[in-house]
Protein backbone atom coordinates (compact mmCIF):
# COMPACT_ATOMS: atom_id res chain seq x y z
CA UNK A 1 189.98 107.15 67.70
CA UNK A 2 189.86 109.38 71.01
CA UNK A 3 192.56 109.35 72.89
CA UNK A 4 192.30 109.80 76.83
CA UNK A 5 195.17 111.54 78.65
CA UNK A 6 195.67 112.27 82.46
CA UNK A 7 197.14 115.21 83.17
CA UNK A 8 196.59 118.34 85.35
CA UNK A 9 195.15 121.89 85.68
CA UNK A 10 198.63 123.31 83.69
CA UNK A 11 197.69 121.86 80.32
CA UNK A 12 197.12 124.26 77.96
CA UNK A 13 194.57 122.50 76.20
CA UNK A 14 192.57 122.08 79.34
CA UNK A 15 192.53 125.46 80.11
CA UNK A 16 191.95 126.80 76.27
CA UNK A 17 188.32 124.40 76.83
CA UNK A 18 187.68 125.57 80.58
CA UNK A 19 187.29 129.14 78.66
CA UNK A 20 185.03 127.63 76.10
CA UNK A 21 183.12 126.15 79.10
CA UNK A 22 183.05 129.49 80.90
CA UNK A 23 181.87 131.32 77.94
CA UNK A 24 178.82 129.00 77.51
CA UNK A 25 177.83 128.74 81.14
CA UNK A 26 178.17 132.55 80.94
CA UNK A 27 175.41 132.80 78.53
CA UNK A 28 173.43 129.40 79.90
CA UNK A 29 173.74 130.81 84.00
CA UNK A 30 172.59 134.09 82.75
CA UNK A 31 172.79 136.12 85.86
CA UNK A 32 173.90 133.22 88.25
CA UNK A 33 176.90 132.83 86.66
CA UNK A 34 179.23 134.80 89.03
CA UNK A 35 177.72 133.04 91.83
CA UNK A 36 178.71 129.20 90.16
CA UNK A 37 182.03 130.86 88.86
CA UNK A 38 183.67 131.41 92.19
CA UNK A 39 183.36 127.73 92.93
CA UNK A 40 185.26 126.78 89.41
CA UNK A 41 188.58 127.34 89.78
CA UNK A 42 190.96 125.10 88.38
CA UNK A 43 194.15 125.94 89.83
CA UNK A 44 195.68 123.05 91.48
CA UNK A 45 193.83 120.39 89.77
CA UNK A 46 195.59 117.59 89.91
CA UNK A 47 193.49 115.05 88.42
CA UNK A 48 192.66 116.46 84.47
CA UNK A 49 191.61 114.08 81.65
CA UNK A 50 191.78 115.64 78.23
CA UNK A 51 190.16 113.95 75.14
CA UNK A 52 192.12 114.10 72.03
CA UNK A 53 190.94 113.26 68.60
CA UNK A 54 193.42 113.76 65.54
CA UNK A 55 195.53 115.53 68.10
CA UNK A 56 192.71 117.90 68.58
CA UNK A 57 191.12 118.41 71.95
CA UNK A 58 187.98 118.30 72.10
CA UNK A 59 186.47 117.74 75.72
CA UNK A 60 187.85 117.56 79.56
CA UNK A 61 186.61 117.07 83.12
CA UNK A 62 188.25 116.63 86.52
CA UNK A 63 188.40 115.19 89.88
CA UNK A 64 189.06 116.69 93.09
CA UNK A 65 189.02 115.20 96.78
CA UNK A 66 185.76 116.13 98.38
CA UNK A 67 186.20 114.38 101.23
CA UNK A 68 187.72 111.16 102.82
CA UNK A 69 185.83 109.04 100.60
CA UNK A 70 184.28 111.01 97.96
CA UNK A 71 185.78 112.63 94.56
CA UNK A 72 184.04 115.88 93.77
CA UNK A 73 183.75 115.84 89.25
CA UNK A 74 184.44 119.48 87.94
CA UNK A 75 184.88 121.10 84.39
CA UNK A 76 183.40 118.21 82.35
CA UNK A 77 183.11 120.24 79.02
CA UNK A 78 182.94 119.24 75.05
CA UNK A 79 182.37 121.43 72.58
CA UNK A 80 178.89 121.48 70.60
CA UNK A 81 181.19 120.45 67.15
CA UNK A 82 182.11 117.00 69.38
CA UNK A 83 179.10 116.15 71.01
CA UNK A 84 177.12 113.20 70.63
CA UNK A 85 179.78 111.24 70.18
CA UNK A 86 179.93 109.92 73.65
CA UNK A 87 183.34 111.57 74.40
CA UNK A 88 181.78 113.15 77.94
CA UNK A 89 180.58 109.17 78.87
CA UNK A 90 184.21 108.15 78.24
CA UNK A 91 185.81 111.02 80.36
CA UNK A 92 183.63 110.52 82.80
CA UNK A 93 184.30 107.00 82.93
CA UNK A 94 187.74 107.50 83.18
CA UNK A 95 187.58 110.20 86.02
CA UNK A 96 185.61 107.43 88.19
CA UNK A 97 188.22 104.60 87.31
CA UNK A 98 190.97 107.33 88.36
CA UNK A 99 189.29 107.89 91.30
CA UNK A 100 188.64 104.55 92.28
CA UNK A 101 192.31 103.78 91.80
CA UNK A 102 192.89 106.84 94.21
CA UNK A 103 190.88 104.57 96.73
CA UNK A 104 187.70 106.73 97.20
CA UNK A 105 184.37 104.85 96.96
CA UNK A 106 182.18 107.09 95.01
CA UNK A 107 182.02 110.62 92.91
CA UNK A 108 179.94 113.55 93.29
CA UNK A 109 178.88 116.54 91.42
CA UNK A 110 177.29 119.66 91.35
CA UNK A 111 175.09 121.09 87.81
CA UNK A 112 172.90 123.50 87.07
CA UNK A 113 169.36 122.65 86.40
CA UNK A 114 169.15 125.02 83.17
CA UNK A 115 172.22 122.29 81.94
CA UNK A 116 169.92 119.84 80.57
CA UNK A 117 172.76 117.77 78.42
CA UNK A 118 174.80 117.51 81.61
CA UNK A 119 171.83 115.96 83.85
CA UNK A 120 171.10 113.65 81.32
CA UNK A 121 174.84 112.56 81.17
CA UNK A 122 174.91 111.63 84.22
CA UNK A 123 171.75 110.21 84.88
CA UNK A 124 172.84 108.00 81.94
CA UNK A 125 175.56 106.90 83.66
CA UNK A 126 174.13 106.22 86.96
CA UNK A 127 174.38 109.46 88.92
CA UNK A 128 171.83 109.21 91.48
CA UNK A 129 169.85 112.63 92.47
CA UNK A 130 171.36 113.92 96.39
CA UNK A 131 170.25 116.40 98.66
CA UNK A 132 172.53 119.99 97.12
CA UNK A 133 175.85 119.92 99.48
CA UNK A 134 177.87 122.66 100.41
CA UNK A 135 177.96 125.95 98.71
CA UNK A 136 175.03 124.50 96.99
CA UNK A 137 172.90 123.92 99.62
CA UNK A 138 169.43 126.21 99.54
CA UNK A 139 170.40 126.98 95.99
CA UNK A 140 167.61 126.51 93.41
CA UNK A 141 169.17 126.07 90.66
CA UNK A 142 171.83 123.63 91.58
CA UNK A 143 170.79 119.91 91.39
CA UNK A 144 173.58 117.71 92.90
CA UNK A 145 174.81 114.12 91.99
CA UNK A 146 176.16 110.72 93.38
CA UNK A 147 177.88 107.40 92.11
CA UNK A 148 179.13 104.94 94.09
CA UNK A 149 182.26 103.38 92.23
């Protein structure tokens, strides 16, 4: 059984699998990797969910206020040895109910386009395709993503 757990950025095992994420997008981003990096911080996250299976962690993500009405999802992450086991559909689910009980009326999200697992994720789950925002804005290889909770 996974188990779900809301914590923040401090959590060890969040930030042992926000290195695992690094080191993939690293290799994925190629040479637009320091560019997306500077936008990933995770210090002061205070919205974390960890997945936990056999006391094991094996996947994250995060929320972060993006604006009055809007949570910004950052660091979603499982590890190829847990994937396709819809772990990243249940922390995402659980970031949007967190957020929702925040009060803020949708989520959205920044990915690259060379992150074909991630678009799919979220196109599974009803992320709608949005003009890039921000830092992302003129940026090819960003694609950016809405859901109103």
């Amino acid at each position: 059984m996974v188990q779900l757990i809301r914590t923040n950025s401090t959590n060890e095992d969040f930030i042992q699998l926000v290195r695992l994420l690094d080191a993939e997008l690293a290799i994925k981003d190629g040479e637009d990797h320091a560019f997306y990096h500077q936008f990933n911080s995770i210090t002061n996250l205070n919205y974390v969910i960890v997945a936990y299976k056999n006391e094991q962690a094996i996947g994250c993500g995060a929320i972060k206020p993006f604006d009055k009405s809007a949570m910004e999802v950052k660091r979603m992450f499982v590890p190829e040895s847990a994937r396709g086991l819809g772990i990243a559909t249940k922390i995402l689910k659980e970031l949007e109910t967190w957020a929702a009980d925040l009060g803020y009326k949708n989520c959205v999200l920044e990915t690259g386009k060379k992150q074909v697992e991630a678009i799919a994720l979220y196109k599974k789950c009803k992320y709608q395709i949005i003009p890039n925002y921000g830092q992302y804005q003129g940026v090819e290889n960003s694609i950016c993503f809405e859901k109103q909770l």
